[in-house]
PDB file of N, CA and C in Angstrom:
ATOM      1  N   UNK A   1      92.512  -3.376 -89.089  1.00  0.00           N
ATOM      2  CA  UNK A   1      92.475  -2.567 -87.887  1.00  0.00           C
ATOM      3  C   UNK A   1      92.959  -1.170 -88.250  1.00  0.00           C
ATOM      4  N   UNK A   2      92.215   0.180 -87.759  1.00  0.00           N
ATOM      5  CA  UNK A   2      92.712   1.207 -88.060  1.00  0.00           C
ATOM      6  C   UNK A   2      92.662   1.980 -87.157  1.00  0.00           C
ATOM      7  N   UNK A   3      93.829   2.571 -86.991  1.00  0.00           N
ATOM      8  CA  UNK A   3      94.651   3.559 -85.995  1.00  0.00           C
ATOM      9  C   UNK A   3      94.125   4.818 -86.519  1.00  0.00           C
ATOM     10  N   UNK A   4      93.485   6.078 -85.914  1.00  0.00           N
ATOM     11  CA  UNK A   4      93.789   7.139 -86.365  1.00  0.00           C
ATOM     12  C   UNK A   4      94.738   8.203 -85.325  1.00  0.00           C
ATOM     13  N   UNK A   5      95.720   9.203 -85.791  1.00  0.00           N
ATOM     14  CA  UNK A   5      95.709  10.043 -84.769  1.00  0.00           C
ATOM     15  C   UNK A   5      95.591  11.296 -84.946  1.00  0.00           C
ATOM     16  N   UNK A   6      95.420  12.101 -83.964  1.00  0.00           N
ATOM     17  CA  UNK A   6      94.987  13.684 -84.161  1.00  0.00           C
ATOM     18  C   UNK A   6      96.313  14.308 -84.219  1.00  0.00           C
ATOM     19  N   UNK A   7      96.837  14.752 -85.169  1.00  0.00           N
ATOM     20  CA  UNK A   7      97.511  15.877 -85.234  1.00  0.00           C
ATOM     21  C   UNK A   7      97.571  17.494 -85.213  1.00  0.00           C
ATOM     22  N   UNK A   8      96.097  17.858 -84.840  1.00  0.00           N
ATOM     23  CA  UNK A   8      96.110  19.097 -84.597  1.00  0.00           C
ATOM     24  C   UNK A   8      96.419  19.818 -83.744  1.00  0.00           C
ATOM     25  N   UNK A   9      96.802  21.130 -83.625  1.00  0.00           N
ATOM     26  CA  UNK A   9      97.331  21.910 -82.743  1.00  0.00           C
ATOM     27  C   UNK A   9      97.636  21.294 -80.871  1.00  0.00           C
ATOM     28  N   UNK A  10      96.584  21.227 -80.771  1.00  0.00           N
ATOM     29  CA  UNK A  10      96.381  20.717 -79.365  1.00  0.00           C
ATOM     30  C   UNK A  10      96.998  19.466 -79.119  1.00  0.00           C
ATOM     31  N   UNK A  11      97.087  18.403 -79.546  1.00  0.00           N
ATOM     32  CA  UNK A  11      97.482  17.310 -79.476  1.00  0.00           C
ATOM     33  C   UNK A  11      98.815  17.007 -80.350  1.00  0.00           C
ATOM     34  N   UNK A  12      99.314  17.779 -81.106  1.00  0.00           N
ATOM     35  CA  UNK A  12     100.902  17.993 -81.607  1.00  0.00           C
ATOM     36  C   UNK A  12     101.816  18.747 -79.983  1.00  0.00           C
ATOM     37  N   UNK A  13     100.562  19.637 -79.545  1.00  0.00           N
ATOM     38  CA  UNK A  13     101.582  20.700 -78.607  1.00  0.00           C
ATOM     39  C   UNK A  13     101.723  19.097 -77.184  1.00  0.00           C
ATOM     40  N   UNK A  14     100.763  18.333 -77.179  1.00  0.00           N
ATOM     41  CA  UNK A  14     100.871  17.524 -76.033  1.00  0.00           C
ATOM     42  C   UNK A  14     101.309  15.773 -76.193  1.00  0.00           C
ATOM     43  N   UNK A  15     101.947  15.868 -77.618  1.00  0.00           N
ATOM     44  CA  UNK A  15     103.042  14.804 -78.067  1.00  0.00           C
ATOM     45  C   UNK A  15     102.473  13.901 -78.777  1.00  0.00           C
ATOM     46  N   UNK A  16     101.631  14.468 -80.017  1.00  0.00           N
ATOM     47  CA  UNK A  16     101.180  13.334 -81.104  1.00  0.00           C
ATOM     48  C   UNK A  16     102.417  13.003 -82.168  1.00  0.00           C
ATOM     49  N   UNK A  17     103.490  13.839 -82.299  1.00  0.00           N
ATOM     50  CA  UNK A  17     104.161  13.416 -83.031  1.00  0.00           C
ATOM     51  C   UNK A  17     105.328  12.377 -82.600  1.00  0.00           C
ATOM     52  N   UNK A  18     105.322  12.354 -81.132  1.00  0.00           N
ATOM     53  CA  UNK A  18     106.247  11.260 -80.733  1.00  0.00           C
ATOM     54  C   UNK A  18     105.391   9.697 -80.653  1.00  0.00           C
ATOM     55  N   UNK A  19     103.487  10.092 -80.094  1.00  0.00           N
ATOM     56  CA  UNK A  19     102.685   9.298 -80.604  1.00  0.00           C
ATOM     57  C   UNK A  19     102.665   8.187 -81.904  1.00  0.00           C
ATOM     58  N   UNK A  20     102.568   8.889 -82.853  1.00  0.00           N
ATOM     59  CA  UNK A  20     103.107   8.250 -84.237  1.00  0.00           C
ATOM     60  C   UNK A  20     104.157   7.847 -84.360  1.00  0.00           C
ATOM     61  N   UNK A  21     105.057   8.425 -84.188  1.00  0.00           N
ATOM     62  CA  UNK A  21     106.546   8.121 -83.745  1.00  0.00           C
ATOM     63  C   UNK A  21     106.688   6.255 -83.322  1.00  0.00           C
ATOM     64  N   UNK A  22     105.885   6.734 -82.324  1.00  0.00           N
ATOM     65  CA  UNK A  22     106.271   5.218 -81.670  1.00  0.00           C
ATOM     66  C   UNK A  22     105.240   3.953 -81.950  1.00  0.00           C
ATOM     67  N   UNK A  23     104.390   4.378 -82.755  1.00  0.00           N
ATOM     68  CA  UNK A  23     103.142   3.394 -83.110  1.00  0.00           C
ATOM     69  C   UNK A  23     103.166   2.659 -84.315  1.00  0.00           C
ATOM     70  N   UNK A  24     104.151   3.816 -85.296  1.00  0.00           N
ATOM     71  CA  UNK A  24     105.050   3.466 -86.658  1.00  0.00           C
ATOM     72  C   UNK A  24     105.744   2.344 -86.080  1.00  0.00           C
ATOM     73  N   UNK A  25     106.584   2.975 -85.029  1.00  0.00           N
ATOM     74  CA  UNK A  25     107.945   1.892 -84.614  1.00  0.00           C
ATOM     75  C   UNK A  25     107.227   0.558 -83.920  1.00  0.00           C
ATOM     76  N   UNK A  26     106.200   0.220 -83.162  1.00  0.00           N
ATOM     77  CA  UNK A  26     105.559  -0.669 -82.908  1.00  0.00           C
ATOM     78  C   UNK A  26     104.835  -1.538 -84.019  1.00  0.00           C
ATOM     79  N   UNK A  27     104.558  -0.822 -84.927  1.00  0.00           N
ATOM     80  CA  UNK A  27     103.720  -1.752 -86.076  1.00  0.00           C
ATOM     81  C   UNK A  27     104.658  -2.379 -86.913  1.00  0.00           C
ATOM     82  N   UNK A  28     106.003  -2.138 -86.804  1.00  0.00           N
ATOM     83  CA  UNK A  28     106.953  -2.429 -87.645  1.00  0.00           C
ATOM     84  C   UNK A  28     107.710  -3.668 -86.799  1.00  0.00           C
ATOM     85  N   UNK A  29     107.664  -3.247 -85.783  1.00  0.00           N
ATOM     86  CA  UNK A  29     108.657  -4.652 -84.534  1.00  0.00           C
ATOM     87  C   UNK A  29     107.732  -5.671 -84.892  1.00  0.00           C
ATOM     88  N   UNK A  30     106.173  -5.477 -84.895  1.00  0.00           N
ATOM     89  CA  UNK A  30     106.225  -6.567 -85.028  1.00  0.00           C
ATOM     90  C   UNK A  30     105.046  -7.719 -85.809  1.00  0.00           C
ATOM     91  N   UNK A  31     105.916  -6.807 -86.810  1.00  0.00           N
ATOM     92  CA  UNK A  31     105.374  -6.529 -88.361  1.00  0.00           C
ATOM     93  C   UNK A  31     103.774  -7.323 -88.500  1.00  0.00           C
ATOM     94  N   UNK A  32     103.498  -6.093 -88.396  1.00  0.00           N
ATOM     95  CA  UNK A  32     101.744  -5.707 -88.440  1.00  0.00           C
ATOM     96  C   UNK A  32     101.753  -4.537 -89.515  1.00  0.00           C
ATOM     97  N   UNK A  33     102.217  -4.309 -90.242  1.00  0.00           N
ATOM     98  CA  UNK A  33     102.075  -3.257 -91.136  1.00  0.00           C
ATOM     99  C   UNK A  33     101.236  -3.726 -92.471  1.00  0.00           C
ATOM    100  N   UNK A  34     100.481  -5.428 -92.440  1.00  0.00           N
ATOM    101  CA  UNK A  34      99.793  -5.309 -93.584  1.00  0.00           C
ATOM    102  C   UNK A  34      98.359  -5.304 -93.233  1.00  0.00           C
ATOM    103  N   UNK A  35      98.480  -5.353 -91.189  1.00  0.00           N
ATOM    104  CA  UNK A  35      97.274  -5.270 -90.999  1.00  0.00           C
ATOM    105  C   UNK A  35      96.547  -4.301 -89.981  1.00  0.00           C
ATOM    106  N   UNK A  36      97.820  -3.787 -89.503  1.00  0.00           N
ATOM    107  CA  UNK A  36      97.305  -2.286 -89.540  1.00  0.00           C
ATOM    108  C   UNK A  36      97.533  -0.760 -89.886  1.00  0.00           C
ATOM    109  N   UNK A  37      96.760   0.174 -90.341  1.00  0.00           N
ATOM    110  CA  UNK A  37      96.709   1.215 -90.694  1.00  0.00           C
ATOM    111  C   UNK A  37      96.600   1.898 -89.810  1.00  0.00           C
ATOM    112  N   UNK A  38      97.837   3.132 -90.211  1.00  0.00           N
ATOM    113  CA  UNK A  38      97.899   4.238 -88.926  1.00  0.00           C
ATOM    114  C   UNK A  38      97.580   5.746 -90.229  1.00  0.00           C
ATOM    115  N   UNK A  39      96.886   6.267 -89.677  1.00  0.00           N
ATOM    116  CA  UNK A  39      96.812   7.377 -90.128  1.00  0.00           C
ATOM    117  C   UNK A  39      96.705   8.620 -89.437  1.00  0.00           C
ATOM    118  N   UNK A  40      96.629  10.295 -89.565  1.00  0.00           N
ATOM    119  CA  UNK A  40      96.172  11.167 -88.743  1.00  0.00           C
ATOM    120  C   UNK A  40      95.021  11.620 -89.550  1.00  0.00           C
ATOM    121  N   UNK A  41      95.124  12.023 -88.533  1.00  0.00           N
ATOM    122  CA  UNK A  41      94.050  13.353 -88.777  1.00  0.00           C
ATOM    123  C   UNK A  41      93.380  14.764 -87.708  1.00  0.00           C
ATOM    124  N   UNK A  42      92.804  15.641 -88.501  1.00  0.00           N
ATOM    125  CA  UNK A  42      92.844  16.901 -87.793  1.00  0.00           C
ATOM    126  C   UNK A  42      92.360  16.916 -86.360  1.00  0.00           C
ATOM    127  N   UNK A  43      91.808  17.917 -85.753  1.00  0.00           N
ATOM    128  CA  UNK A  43      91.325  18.147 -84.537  1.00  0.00           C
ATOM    129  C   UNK A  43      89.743  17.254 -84.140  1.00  0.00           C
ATOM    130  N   UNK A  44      89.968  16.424 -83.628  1.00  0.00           N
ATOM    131  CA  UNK A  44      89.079  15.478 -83.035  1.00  0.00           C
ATOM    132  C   UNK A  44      87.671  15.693 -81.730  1.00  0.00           C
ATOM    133  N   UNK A  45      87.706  16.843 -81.872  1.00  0.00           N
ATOM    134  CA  UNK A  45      87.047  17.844 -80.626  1.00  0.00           C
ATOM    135  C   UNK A  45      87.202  16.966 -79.278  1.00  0.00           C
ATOM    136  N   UNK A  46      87.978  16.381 -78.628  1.00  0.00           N
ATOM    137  CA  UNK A  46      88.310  15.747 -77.667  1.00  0.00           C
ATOM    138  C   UNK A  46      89.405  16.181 -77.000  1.00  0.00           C
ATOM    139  N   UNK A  47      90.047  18.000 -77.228  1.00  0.00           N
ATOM    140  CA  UNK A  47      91.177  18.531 -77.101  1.00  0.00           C
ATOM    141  C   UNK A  47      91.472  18.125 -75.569  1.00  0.00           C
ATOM    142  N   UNK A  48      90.669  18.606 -74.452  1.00  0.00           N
ATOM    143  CA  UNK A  48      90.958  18.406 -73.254  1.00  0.00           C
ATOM    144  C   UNK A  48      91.853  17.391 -72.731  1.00  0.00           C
ATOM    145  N   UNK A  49      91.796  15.964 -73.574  1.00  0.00           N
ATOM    146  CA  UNK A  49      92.199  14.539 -72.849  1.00  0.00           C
ATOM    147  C   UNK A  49      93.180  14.553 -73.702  1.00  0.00           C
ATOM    148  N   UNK A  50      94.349  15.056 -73.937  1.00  0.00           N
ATOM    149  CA  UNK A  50      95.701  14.576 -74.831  1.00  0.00           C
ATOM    150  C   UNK A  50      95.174  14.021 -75.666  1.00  0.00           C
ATOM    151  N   UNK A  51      96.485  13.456 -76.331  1.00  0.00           N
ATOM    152  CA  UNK A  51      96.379  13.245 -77.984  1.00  0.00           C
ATOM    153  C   UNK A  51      95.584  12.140 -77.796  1.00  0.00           C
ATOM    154  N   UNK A  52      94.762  12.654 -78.502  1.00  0.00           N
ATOM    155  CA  UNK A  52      93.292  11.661 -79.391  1.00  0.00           C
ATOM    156  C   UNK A  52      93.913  10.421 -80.064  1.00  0.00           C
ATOM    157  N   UNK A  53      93.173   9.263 -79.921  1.00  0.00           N
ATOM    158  CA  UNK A  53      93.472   8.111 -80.678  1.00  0.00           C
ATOM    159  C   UNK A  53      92.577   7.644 -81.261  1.00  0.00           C
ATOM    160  N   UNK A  54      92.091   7.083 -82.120  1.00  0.00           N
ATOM    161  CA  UNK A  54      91.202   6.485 -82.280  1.00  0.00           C
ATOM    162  C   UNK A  54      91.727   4.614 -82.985  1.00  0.00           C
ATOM    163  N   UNK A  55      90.637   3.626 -82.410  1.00  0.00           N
ATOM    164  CA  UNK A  55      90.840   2.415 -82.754  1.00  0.00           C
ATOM    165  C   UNK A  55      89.813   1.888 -83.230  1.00  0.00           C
ATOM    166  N   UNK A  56      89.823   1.802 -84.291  1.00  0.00           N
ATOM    167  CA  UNK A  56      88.385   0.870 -84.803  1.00  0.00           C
ATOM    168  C   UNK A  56      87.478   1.692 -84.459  1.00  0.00           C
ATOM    169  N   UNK A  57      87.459   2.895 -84.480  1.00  0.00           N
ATOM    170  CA  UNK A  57      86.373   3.539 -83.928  1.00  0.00           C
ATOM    171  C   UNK A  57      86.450   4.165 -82.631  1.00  0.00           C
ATOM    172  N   UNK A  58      86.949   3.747 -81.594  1.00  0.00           N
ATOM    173  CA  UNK A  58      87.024   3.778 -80.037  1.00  0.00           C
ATOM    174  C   UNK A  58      87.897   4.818 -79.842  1.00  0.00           C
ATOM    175  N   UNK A  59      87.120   5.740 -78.753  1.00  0.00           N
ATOM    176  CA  UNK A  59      88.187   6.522 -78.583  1.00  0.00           C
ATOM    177  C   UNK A  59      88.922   6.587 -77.343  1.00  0.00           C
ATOM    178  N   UNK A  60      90.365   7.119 -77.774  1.00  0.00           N
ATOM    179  CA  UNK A  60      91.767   6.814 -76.568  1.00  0.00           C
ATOM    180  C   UNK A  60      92.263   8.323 -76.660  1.00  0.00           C
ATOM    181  N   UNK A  61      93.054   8.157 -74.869  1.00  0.00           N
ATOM    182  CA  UNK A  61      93.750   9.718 -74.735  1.00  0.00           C
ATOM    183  C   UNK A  61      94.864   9.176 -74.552  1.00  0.00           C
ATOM    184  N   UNK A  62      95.814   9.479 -75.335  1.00  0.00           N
ATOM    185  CA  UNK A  62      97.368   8.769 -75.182  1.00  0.00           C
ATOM    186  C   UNK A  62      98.454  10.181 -74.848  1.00  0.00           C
ATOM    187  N   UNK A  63      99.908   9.458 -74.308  1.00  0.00           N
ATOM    188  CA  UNK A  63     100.095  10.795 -73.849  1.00  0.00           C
ATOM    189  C   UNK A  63     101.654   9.809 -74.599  1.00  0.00           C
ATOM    190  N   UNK A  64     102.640  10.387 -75.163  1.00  0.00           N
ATOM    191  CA  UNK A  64     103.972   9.615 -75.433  1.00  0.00           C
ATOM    192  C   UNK A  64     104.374   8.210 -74.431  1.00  0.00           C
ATOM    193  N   UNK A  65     104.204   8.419 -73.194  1.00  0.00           N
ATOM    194  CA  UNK A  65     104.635   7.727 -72.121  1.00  0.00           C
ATOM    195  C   UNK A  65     103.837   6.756 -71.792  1.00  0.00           C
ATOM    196  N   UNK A  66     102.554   6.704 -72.843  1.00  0.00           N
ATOM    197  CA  UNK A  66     101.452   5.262 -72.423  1.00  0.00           C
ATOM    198  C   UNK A  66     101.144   4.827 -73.868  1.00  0.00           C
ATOM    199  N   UNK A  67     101.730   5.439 -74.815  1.00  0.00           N
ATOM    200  CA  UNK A  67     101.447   4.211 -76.385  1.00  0.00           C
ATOM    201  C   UNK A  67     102.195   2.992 -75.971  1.00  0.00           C
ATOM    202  N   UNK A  68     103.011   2.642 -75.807  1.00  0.00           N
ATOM    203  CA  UNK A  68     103.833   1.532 -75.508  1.00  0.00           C
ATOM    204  C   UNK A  68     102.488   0.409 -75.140  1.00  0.00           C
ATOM    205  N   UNK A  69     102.200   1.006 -73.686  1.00  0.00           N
ATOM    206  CA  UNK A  69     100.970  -0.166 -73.071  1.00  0.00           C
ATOM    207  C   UNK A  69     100.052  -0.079 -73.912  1.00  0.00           C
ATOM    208  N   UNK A  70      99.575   0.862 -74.394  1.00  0.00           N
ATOM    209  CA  UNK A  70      98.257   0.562 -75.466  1.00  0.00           C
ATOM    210  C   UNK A  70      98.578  -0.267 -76.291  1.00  0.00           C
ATOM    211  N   UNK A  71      99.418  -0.049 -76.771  1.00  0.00           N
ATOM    212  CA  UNK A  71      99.731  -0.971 -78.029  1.00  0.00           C
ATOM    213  C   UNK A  71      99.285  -2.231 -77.422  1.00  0.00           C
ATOM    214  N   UNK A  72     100.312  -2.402 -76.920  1.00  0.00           N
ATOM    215  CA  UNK A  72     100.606  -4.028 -76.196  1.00  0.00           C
ATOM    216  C   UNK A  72      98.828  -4.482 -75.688  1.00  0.00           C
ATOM    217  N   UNK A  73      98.146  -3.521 -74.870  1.00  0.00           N
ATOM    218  CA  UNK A  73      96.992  -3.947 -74.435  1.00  0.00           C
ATOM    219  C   UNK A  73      95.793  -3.873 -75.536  1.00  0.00           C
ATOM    220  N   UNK A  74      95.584  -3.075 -76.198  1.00  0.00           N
ATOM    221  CA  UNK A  74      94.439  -2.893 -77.164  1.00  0.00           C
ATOM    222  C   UNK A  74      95.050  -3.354 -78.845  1.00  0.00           C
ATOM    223  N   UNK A  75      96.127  -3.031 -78.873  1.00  0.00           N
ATOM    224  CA  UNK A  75      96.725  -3.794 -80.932  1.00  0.00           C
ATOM    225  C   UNK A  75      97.151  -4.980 -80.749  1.00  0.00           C
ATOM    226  N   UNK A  76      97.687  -5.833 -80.095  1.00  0.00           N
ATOM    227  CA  UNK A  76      98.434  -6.937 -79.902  1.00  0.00           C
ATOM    228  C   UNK A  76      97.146  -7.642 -79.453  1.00  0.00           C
ATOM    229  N   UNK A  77      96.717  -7.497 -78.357  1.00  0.00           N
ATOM    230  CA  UNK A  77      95.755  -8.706 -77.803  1.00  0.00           C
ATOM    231  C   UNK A  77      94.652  -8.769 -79.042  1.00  0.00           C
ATOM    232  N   UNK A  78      94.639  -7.968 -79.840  1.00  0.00           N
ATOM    233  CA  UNK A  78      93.454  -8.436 -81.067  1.00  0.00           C
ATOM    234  C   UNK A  78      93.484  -8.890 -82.101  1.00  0.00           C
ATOM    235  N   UNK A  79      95.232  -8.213 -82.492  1.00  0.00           N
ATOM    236  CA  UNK A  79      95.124  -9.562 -83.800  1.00  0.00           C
ATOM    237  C   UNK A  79      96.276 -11.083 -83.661  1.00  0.00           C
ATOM    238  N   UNK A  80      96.678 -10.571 -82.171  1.00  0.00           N
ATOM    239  CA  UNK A  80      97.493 -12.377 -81.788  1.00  0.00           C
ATOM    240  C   UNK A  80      96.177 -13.521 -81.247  1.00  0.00           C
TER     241      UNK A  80
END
C-alpha cells in the first residue's frame, strides 16, 4: 500500500507536515511499517483542496484534523 503526500508550498502552508507527522505516528502504532509506504512528493496540481494525499492511486484532501479518520477508514479497513 502506498501513501503519497504533497509537500509543496501550498499544502506545507495548509498542514502537510503535521499530515506526515501523524501518518508516520499511525503506521508505527500499529505497526504497518512493512506494509505501508509513506512518501512525499511535490505539488500535485490539486492545490485548491488542502493537502493532497494520495492512496494507491486515489486521490484525498486531508487537513491535520481528519488524518486520524482516514487512516482508520481507508489504511486500516484494507489491510485488517
Amino acid at each position: 500500500m502506498k501513501i503519497t503526500v504533497c509537500i509543496g508550498s501550498s499544502c506545507h502552508l495548509k498542514g502537510s507536515r503535521q499530515v506526515v507527522e501523524s501518518l508516520q505516528y499511525l503506521i508505527a502504532q500499529n505497526n504497518l511499517k512493512d506494509v505501508v509506504d509513506l512518501s512525499g512528493t511535490f505539488c500535485m496540481n490539486n492545490c485548491q483542496n488542502g493537502v493532497c494525499v494520495t492512496l494507491d492511486g486515489k486521490t484525498y484532501s486531508l487537513t491535520p484534523e481528519t488524518t486520524k479518520t482516514f487512516f482508520e477508514t481507508e489504511v486500516i479497513t484494507k489491510v485488517m
